[in-house]
Protein backbone atom coordinates (compact mmCIF):
# COMPACT_ATOMS: atom_id res chain seq x y z
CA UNK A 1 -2.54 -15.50 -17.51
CA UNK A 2 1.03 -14.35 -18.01
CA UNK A 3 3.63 -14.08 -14.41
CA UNK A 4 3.21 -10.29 -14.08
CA UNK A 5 -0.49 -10.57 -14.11
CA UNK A 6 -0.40 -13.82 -11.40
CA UNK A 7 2.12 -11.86 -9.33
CA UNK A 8 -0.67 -8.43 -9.35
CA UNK A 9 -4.02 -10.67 -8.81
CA UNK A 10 -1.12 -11.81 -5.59
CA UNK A 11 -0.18 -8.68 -4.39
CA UNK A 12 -3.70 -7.08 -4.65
CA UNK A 13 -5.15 -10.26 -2.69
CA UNK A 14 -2.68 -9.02 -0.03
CA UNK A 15 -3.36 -5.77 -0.06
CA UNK A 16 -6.90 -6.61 0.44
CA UNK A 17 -6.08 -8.73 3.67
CA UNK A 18 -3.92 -5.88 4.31
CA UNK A 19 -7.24 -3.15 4.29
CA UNK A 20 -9.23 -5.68 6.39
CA UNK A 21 -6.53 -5.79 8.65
CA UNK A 22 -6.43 -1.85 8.22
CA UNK A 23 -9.89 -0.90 9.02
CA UNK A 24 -10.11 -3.40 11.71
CA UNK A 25 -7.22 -1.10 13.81
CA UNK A 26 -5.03 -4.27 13.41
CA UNK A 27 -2.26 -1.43 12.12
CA UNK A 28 1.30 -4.27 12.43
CA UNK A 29 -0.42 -6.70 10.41
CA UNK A 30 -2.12 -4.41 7.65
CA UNK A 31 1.73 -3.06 7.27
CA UNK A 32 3.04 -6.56 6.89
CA UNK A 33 0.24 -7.39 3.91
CA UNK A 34 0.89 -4.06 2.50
CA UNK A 35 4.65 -4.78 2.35
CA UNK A 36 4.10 -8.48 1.07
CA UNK A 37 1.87 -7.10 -1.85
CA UNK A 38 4.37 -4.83 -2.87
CA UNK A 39 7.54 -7.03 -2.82
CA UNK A 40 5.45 -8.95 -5.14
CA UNK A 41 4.12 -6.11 -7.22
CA UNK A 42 4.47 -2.61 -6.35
CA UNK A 43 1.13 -0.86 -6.89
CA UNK A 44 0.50 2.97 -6.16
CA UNK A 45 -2.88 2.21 -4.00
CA UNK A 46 -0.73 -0.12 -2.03
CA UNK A 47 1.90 2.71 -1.31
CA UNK A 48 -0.91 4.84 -0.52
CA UNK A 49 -2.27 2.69 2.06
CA UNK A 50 0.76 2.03 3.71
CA UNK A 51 1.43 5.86 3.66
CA UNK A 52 -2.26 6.26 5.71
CA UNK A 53 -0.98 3.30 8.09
CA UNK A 54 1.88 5.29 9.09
CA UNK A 55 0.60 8.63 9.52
CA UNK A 56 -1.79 6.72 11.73
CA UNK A 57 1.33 5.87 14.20
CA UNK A 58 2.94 9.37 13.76
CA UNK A 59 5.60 7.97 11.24
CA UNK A 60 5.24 10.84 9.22
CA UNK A 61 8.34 10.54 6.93
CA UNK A 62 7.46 6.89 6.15
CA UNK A 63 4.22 7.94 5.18
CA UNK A 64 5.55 10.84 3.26
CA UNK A 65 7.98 8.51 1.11
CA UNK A 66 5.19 5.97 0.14
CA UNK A 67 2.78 8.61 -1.08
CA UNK A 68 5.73 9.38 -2.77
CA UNK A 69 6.20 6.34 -4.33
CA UNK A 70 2.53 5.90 -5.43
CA UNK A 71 2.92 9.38 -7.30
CA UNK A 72 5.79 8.00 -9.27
CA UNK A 73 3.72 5.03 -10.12
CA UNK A 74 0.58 6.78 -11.08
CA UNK A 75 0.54 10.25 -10.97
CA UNK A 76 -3.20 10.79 -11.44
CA UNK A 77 -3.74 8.61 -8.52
CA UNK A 78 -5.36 11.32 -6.31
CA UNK A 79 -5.08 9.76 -2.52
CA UNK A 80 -1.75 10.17 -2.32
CA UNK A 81 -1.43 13.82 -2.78
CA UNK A 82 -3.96 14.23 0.37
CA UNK A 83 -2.61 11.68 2.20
């Protein structure tokens, strides 16, 4: 396994930790996973997620700039253009 592909499986373990963290209502630490995993390796779900985590605490312009970011990343990522 080549360093980009150890630093994605990294950032999408956090990310994960990040969603459990998420869907538990634990909304401070699913934003510090979610910020981890994409120091490490930006991914467009990750942006997305963080975007929903955001718009859950009324911090609608941070929200609106990482959907924005996962559309740059992968523009037939669908989330983000609801989200």
């Amino acid at each position: 396994m080549n360093e980009e592909e150890v630093q994605r499986q990294e950032a999408e373990i956090l990310r994960h930790k990040g969603h459990k963290h998420h869907m538990a209502g634990e909304l401070a630490d699913a934003i510090l996973f979610y910020e981890k995993s994409i120091a490490i390796y930006p991914l467009a779900e990750t942006y997305t997620l963080l975007g929903w985590v955001y718009s859950m605490i009324d911090l609608y312009d941070k929200a609106e700039a990482m959907c924005q970011e996962a559309i740059k990343l992968d523009p037939s990522l669908g989330n983000p253009y609801n989200d």
